[in-house]
PDB file of N, CA and C in Angstrom:
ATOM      1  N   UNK A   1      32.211  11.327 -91.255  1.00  0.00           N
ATOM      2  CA  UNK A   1      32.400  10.463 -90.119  1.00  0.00           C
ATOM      3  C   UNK A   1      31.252   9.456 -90.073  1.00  0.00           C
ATOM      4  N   UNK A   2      31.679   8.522 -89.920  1.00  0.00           N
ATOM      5  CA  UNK A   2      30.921   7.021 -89.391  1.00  0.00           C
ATOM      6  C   UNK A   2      30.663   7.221 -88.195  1.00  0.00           C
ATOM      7  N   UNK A   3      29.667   6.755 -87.502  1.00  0.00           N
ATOM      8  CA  UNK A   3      29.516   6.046 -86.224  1.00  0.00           C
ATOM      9  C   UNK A   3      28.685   5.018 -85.797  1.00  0.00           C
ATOM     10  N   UNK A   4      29.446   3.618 -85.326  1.00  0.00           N
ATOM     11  CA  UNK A   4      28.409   2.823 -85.232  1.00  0.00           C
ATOM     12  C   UNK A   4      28.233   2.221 -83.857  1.00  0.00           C
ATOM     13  N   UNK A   5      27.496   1.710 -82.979  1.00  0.00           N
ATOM     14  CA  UNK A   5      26.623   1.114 -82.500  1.00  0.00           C
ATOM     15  C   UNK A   5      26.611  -0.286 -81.699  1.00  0.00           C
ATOM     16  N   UNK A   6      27.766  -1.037 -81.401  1.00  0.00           N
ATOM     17  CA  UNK A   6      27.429  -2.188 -81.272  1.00  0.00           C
ATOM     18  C   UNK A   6      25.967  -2.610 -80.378  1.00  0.00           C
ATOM     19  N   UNK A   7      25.572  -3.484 -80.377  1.00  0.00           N
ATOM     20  CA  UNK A   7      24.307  -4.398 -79.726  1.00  0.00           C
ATOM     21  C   UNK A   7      24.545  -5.037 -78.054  1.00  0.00           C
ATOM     22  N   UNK A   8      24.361  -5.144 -77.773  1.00  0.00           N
ATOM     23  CA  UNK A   8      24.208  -6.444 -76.037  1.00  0.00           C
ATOM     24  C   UNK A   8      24.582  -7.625 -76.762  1.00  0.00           C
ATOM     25  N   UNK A   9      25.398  -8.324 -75.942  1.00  0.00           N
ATOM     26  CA  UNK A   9      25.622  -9.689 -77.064  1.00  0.00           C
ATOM     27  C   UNK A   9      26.215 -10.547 -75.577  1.00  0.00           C
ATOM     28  N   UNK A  10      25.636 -11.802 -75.427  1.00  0.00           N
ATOM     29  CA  UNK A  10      26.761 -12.620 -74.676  1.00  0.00           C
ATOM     30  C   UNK A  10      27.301 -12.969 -74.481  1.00  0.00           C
ATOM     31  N   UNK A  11      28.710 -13.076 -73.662  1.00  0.00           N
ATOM     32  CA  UNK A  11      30.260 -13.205 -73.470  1.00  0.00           C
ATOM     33  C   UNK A  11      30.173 -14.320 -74.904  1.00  0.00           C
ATOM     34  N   UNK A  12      31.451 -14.282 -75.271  1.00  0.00           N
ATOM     35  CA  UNK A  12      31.111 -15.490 -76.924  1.00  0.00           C
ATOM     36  C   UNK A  12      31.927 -16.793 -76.104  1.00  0.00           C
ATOM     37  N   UNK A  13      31.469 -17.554 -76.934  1.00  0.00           N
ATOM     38  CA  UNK A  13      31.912 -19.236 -76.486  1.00  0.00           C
ATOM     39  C   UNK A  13      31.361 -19.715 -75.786  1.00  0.00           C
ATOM     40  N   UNK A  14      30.691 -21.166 -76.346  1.00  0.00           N
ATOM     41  CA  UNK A  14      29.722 -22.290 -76.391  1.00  0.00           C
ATOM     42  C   UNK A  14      30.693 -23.536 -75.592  1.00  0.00           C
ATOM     43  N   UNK A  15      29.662 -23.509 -74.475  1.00  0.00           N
ATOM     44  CA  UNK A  15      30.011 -25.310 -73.336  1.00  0.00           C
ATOM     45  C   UNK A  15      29.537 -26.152 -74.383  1.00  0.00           C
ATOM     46  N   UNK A  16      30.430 -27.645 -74.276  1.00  0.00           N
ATOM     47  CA  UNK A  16      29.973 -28.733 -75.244  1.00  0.00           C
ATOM     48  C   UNK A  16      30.267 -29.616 -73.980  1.00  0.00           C
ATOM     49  N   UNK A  17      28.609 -30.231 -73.796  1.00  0.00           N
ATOM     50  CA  UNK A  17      28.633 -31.356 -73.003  1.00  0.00           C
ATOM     51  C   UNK A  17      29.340 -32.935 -73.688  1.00  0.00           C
ATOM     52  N   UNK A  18      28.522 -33.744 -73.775  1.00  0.00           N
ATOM     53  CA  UNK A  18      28.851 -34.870 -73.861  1.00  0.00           C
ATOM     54  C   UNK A  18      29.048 -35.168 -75.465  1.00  0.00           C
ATOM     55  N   UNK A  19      28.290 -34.540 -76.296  1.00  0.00           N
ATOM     56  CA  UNK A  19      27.186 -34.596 -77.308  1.00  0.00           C
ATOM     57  C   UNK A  19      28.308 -33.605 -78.368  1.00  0.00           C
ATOM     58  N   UNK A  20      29.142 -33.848 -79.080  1.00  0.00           N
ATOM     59  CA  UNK A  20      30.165 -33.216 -79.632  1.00  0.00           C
ATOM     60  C   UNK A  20      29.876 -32.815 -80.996  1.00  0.00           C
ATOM     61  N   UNK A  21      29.535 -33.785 -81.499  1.00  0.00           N
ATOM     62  CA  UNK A  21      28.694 -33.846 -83.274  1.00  0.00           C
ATOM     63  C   UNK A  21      27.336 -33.477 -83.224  1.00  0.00           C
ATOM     64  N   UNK A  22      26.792 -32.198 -83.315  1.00  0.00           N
ATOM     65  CA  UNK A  22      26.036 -31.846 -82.760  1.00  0.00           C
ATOM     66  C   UNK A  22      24.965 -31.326 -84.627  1.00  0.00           C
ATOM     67  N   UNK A  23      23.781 -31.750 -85.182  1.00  0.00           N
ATOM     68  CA  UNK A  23      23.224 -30.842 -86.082  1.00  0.00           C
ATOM     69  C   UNK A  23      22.530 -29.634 -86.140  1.00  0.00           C
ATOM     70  N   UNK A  24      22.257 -29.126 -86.997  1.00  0.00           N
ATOM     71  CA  UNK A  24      22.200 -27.931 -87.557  1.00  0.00           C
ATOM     72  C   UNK A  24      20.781 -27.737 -86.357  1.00  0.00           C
ATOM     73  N   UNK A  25      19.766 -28.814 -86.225  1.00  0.00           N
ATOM     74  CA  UNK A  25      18.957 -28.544 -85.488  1.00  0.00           C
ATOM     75  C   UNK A  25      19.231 -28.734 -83.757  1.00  0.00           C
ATOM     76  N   UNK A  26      20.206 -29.373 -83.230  1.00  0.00           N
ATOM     77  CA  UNK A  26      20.649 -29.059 -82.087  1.00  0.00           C
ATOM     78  C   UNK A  26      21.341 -28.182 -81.840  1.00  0.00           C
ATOM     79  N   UNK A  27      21.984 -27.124 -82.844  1.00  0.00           N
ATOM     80  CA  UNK A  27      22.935 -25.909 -82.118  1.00  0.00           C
ATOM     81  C   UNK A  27      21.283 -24.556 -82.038  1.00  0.00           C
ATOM     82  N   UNK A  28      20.213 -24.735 -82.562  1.00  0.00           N
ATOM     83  CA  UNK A  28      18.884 -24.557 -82.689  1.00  0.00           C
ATOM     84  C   UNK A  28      19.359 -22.710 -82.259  1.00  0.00           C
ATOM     85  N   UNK A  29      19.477 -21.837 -80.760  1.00  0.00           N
ATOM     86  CA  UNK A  29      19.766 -19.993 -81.358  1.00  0.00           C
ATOM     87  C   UNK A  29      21.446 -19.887 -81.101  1.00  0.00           C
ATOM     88  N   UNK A  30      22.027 -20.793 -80.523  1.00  0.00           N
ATOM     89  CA  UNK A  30      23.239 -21.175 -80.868  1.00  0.00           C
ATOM     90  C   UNK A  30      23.904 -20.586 -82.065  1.00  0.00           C
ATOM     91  N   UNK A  31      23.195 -21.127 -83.414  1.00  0.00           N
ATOM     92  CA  UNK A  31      23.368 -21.127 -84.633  1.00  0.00           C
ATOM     93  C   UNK A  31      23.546 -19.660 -85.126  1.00  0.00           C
ATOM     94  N   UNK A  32      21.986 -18.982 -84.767  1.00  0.00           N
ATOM     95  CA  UNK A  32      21.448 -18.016 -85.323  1.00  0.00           C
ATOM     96  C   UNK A  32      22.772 -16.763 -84.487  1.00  0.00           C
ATOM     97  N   UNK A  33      22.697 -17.140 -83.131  1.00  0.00           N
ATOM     98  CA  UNK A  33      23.883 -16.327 -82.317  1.00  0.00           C
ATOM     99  C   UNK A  33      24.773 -15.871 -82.862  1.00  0.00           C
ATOM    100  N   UNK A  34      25.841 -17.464 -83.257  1.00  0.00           N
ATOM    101  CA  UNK A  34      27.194 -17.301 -84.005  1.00  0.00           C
ATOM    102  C   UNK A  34      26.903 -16.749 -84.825  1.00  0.00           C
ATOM    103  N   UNK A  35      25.882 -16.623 -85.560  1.00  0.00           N
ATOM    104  CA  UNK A  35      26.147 -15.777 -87.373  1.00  0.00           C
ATOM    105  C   UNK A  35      25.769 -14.402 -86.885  1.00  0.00           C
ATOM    106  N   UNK A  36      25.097 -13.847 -85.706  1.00  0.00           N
ATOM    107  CA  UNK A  36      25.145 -12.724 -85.812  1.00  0.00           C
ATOM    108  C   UNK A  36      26.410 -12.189 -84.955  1.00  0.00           C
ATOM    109  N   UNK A  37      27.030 -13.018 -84.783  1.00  0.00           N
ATOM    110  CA  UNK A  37      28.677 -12.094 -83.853  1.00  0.00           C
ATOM    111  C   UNK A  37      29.470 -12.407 -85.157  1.00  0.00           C
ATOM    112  N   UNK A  38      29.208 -13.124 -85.606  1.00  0.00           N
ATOM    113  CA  UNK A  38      30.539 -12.954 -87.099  1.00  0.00           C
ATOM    114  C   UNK A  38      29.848 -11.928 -88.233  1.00  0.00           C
ATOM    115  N   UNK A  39      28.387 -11.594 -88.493  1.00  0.00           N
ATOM    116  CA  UNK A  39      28.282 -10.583 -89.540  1.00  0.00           C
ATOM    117  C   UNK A  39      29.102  -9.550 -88.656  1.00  0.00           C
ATOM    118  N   UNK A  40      28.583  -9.439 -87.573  1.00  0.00           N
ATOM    119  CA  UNK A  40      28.717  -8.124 -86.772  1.00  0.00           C
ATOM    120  C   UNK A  40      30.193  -7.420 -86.527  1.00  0.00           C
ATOM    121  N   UNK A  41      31.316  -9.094 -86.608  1.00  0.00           N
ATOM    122  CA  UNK A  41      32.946  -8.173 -86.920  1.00  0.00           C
ATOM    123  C   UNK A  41      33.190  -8.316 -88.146  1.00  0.00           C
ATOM    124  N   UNK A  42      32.425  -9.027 -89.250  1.00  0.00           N
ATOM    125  CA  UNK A  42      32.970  -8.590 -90.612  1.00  0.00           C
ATOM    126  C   UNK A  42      32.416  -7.361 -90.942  1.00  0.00           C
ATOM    127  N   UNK A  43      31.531  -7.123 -90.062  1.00  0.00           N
ATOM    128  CA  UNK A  43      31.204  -5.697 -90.819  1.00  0.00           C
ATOM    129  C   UNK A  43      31.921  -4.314 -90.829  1.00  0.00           C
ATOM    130  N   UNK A  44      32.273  -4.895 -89.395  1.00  0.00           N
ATOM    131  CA  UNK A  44      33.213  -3.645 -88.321  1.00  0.00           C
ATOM    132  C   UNK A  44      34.499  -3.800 -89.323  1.00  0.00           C
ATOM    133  N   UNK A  45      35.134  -4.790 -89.375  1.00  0.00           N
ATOM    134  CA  UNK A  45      36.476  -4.978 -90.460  1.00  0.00           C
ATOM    135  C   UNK A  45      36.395  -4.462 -91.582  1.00  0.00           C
ATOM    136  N   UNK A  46      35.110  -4.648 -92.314  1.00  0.00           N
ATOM    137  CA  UNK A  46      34.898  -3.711 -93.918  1.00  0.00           C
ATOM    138  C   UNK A  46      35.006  -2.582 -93.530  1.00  0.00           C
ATOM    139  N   UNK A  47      34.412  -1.685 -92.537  1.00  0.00           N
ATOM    140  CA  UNK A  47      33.814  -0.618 -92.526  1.00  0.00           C
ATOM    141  C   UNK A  47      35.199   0.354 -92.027  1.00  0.00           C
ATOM    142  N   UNK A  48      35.723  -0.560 -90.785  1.00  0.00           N
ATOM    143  CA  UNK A  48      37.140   0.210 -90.595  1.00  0.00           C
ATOM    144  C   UNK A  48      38.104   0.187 -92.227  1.00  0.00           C
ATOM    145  N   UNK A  49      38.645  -1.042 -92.912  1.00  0.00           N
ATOM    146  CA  UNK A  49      39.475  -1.267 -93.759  1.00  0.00           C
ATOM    147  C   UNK A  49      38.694  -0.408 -94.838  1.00  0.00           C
ATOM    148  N   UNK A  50      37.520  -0.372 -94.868  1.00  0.00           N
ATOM    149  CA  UNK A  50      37.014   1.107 -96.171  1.00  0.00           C
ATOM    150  C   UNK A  50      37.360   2.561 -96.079  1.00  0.00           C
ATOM    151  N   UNK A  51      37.483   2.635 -94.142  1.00  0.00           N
ATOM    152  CA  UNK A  51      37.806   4.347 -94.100  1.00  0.00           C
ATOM    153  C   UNK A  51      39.243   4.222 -94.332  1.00  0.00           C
ATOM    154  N   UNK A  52      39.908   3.646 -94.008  1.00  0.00           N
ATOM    155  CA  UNK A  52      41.139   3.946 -94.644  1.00  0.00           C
ATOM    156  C   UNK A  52      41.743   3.716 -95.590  1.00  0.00           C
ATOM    157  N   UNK A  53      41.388   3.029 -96.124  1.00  0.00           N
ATOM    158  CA  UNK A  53      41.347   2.589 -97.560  1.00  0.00           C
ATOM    159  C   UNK A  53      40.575   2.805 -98.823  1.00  0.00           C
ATOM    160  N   UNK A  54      39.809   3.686 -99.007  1.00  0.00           N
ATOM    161  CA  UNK A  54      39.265   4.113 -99.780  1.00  0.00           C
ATOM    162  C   UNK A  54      39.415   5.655-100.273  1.00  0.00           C
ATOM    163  N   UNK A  55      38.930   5.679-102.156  1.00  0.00           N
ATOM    164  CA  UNK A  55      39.605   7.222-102.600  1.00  0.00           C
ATOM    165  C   UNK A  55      38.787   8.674-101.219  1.00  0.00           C
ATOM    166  N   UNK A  56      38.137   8.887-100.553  1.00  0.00           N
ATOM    167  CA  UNK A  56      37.387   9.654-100.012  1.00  0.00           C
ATOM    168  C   UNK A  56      37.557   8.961 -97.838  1.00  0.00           C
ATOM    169  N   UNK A  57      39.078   9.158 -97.802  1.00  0.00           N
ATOM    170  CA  UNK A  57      39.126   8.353 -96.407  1.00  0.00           C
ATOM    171  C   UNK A  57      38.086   9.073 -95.341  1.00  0.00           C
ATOM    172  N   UNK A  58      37.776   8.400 -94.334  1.00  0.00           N
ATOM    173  CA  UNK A  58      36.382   9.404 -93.502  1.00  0.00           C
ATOM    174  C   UNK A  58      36.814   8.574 -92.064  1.00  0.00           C
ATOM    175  N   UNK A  59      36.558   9.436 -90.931  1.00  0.00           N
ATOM    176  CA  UNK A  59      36.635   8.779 -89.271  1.00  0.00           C
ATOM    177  C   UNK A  59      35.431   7.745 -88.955  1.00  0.00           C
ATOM    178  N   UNK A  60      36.282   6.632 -88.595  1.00  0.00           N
ATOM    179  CA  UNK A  60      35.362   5.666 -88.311  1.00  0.00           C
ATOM    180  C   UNK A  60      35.160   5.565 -86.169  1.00  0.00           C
ATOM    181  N   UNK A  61      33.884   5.686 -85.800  1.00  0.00           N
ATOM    182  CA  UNK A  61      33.845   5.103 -84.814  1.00  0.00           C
ATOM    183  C   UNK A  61      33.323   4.088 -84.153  1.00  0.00           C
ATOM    184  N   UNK A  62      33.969   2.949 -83.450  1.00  0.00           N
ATOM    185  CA  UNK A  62      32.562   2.096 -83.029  1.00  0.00           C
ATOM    186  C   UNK A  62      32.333   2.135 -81.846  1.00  0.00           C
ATOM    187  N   UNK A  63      31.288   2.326 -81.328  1.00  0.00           N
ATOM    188  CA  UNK A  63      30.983   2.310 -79.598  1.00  0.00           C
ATOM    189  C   UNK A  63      30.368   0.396 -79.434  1.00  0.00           C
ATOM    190  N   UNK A  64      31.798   0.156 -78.543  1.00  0.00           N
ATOM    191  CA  UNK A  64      31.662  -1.344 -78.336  1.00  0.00           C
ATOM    192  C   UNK A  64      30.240  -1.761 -77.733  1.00  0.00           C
ATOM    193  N   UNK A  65      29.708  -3.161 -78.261  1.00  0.00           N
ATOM    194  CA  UNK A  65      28.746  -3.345 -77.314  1.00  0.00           C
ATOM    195  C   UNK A  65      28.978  -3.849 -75.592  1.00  0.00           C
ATOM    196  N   UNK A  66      27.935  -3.994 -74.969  1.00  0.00           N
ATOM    197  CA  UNK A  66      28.609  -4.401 -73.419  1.00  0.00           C
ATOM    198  C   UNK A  66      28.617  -5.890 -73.587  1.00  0.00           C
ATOM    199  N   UNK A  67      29.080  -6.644 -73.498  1.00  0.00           N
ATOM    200  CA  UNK A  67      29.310  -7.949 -72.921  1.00  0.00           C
ATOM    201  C   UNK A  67      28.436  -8.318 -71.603  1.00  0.00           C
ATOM    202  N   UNK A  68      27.418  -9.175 -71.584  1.00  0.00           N
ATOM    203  CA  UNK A  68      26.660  -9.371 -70.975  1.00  0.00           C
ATOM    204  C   UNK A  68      26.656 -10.764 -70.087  1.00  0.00           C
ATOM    205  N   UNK A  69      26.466 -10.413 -68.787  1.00  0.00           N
ATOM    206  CA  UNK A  69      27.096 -11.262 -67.728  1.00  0.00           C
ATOM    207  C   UNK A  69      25.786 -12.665 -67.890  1.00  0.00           C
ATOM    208  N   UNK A  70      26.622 -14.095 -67.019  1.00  0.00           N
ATOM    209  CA  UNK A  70      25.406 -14.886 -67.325  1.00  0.00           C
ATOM    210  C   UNK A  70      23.841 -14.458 -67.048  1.00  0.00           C
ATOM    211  N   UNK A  71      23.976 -14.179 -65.851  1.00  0.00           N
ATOM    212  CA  UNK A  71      22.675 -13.417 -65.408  1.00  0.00           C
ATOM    213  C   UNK A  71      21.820 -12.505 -66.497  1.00  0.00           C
ATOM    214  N   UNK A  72      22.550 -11.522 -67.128  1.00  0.00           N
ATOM    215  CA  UNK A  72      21.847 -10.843 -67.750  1.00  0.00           C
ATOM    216  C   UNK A  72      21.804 -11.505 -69.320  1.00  0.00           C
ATOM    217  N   UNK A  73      22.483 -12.099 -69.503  1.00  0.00           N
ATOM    218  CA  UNK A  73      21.852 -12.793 -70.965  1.00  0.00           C
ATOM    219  C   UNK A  73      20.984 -13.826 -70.665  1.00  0.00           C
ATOM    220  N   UNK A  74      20.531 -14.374 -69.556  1.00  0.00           N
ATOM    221  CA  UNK A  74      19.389 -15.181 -69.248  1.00  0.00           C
ATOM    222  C   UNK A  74      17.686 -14.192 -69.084  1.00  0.00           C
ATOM    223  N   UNK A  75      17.797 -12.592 -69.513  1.00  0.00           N
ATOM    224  CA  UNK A  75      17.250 -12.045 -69.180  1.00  0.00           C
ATOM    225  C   UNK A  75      17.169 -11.501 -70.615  1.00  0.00           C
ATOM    226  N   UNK A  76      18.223 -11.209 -71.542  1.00  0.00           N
ATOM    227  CA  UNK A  76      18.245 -10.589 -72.964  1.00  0.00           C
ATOM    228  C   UNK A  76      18.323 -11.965 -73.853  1.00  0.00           C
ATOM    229  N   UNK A  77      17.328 -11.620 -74.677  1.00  0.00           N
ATOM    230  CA  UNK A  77      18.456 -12.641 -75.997  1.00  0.00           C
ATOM    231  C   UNK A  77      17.146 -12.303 -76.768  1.00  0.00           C
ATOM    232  N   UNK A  78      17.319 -12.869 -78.329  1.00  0.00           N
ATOM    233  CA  UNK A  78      16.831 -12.519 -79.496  1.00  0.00           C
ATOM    234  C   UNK A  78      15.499 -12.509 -79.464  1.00  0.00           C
ATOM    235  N   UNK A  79      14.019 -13.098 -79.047  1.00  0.00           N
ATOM    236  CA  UNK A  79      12.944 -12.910 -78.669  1.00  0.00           C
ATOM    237  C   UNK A  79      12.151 -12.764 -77.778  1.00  0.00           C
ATOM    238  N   UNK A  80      13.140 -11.939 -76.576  1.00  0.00           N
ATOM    239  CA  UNK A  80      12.302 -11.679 -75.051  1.00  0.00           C
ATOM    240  C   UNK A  80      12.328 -10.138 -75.051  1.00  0.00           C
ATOM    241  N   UNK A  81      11.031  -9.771 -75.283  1.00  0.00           N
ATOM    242  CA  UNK A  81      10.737  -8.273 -74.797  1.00  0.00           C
ATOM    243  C   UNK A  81      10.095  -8.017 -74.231  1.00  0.00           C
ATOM    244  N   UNK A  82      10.123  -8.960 -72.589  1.00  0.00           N
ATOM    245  CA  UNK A  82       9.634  -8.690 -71.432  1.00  0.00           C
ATOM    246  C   UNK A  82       9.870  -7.392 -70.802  1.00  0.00           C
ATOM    247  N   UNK A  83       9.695  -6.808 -70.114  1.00  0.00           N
ATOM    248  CA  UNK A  83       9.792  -5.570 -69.335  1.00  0.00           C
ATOM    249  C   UNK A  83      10.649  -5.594 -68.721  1.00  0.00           C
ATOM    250  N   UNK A  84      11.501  -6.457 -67.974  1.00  0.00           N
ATOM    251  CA  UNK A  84      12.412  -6.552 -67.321  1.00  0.00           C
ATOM    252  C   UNK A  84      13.694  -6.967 -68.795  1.00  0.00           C
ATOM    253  N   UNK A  85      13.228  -7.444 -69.409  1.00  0.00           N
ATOM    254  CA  UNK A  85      14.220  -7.331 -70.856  1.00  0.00           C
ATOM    255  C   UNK A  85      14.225  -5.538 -71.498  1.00  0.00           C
ATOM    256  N   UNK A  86      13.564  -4.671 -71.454  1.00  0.00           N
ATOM    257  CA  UNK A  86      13.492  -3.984 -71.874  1.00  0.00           C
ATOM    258  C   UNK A  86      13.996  -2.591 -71.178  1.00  0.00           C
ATOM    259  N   UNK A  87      13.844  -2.999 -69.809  1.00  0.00           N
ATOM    260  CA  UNK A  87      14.198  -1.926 -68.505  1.00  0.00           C
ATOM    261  C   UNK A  87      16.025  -2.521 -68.481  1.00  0.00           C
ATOM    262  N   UNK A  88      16.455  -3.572 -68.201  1.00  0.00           N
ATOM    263  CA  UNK A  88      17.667  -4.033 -68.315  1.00  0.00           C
ATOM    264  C   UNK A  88      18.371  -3.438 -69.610  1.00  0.00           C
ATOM    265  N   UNK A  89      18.189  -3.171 -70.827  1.00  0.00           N
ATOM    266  CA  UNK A  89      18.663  -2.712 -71.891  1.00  0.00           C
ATOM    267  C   UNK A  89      18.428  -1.501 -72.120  1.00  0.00           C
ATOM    268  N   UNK A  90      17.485  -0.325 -72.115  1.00  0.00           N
ATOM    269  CA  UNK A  90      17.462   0.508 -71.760  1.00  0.00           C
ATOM    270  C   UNK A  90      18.427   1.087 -70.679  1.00  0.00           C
ATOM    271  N   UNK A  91      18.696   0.294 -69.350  1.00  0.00           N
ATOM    272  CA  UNK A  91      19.059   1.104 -68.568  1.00  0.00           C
ATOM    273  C   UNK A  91      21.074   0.849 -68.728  1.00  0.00           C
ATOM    274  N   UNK A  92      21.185  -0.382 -69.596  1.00  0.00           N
ATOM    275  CA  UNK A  92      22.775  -0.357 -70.392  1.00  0.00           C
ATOM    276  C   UNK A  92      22.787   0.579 -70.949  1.00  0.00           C
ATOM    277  N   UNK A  93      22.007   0.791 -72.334  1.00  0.00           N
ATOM    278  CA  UNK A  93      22.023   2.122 -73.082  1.00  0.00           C
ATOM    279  C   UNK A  93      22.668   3.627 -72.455  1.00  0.00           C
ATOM    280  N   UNK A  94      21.885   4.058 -71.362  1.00  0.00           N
ATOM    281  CA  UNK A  94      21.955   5.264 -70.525  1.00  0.00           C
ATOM    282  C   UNK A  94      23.354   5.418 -69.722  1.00  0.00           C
ATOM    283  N   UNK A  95      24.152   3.571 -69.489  1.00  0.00           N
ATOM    284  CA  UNK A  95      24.993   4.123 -68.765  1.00  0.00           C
ATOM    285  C   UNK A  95      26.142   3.811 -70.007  1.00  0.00           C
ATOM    286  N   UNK A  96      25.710   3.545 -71.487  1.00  0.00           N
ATOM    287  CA  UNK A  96      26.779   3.821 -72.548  1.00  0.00           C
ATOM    288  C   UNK A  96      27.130   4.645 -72.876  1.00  0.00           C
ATOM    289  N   UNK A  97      25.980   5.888 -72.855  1.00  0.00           N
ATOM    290  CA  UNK A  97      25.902   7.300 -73.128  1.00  0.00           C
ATOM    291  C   UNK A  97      26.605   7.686 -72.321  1.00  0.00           C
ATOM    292  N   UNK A  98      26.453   7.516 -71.222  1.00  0.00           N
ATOM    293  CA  UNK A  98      27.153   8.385 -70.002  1.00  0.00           C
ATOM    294  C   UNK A  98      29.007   8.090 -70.363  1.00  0.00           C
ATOM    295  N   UNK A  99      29.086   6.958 -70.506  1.00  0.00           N
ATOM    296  CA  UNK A  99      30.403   7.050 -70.580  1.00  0.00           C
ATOM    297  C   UNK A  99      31.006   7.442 -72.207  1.00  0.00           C
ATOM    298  N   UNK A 100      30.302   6.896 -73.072  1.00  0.00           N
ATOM    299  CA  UNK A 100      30.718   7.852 -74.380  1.00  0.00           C
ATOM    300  C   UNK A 100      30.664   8.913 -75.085  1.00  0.00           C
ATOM    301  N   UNK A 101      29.388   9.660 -74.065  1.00  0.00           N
ATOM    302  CA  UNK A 101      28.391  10.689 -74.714  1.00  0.00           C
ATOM    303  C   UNK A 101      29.783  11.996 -74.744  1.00  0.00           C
ATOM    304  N   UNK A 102      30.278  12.448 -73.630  1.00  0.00           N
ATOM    305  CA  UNK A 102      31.867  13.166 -73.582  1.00  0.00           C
ATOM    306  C   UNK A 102      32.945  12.960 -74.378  1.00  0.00           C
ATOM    307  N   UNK A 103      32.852  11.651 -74.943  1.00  0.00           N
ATOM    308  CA  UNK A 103      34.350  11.816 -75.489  1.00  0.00           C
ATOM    309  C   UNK A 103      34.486  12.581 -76.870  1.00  0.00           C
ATOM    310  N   UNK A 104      35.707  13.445 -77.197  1.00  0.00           N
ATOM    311  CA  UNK A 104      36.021  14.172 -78.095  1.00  0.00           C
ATOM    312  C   UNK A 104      35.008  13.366 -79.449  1.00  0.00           C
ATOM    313  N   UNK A 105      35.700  12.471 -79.664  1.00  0.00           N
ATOM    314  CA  UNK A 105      35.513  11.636 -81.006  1.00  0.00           C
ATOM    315  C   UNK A 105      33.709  11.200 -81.108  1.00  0.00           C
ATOM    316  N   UNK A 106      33.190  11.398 -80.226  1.00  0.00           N
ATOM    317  CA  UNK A 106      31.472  11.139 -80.259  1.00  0.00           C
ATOM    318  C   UNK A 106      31.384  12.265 -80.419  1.00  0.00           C
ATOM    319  N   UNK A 107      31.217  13.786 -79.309  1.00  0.00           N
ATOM    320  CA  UNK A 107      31.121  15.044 -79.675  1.00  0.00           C
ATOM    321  C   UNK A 107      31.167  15.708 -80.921  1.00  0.00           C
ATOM    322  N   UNK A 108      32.073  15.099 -81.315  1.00  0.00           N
ATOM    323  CA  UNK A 108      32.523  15.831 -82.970  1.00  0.00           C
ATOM    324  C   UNK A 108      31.336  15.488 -84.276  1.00  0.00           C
ATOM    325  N   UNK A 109      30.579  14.385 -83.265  1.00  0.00           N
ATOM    326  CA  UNK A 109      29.974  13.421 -84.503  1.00  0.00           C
ATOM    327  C   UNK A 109      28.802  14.585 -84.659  1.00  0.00           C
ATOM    328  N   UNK A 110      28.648  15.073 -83.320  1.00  0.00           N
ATOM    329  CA  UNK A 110      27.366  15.760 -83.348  1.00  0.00           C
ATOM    330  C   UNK A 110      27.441  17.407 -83.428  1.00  0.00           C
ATOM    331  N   UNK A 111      28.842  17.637 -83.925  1.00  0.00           N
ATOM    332  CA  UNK A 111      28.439  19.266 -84.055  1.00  0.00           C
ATOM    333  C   UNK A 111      27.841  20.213 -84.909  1.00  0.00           C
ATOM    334  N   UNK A 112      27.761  18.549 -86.299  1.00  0.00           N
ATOM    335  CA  UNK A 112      27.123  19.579 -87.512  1.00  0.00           C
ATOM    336  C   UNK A 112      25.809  19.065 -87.292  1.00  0.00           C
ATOM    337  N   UNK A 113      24.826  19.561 -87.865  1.00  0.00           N
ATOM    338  CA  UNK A 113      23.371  19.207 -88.464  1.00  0.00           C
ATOM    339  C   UNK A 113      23.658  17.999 -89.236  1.00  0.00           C
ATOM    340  N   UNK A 114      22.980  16.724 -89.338  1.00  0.00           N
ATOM    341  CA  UNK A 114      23.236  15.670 -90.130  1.00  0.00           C
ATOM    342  C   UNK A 114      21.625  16.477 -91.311  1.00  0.00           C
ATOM    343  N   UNK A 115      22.335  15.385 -92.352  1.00  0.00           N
ATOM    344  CA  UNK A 115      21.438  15.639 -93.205  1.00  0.00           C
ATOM    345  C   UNK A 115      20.295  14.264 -93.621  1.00  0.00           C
ATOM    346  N   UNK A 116      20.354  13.339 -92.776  1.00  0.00           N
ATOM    347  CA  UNK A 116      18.978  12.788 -93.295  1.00  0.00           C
ATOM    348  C   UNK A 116      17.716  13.034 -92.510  1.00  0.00           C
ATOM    349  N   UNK A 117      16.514  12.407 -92.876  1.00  0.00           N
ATOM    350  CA  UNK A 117      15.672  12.634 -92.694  1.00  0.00           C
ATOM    351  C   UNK A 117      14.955  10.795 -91.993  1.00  0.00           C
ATOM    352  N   UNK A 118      14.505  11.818 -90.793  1.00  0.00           N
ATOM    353  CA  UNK A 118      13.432  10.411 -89.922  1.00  0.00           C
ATOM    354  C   UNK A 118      12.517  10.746 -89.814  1.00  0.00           C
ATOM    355  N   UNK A 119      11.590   9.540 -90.141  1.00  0.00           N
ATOM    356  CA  UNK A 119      10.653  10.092 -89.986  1.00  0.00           C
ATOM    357  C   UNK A 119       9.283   9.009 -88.534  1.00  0.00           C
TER     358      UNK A 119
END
């Protein structure tokens, strides 16, 4: 069994003011944004289309990320690890658990001993 993880990410889709033709240096974390919400469902697409599709099929799960309201993505985003960035995400985390930590298909993930090593 797989299990993965999604991230905090903000609702997707970009306002275009006036300014339509926009370069590589005006879409400036814009840019960096979009490429990480598109690795993030091609990955989910390989990873589902591999468990079932591959000689050794295995259960895939993904625990969605939350979708993050304007407010709180004015508070999260890629280089703020203010305290109030950190207490806000943390305290998503706790109420992800709460709602996934029960379900059959998470439970199961955790009944054997995994075998790697952290260190």
């Amino acid at each position: 069994m797989v299990m993965s993880i999604g991230s905090l990410e903000p609702n997707p889709g970009r306002r275009f003011f006036k300014k339509y033709h926009r370069s590589v240096v005006d879409w400036n974390k814009d840019l960096i944004a979009t490429f990480f919400e598109g690795q993030a469902h091609l990955t989910g697409y390989f990873v589902e289309t591999l468990a079932q599709h591959c000689d050794s099929p295995f259960d895939y799960v993904r625990i969605p990320g939350v979708p993050l309201s304007p407010e709180q993505a004015r508070i999260i985003n890629l280089d703020n690890t203010s305290c109030e960035a950190l207490n806000l995400m943390f305290q998503m985390g706790k109420d992800q658990a709460l709602l996934w930590g029960r379900k059959p298909e998470i439970t199961e993930f955790f009944k054997e001993r995994k075998q790697y090593i952290i260190r």
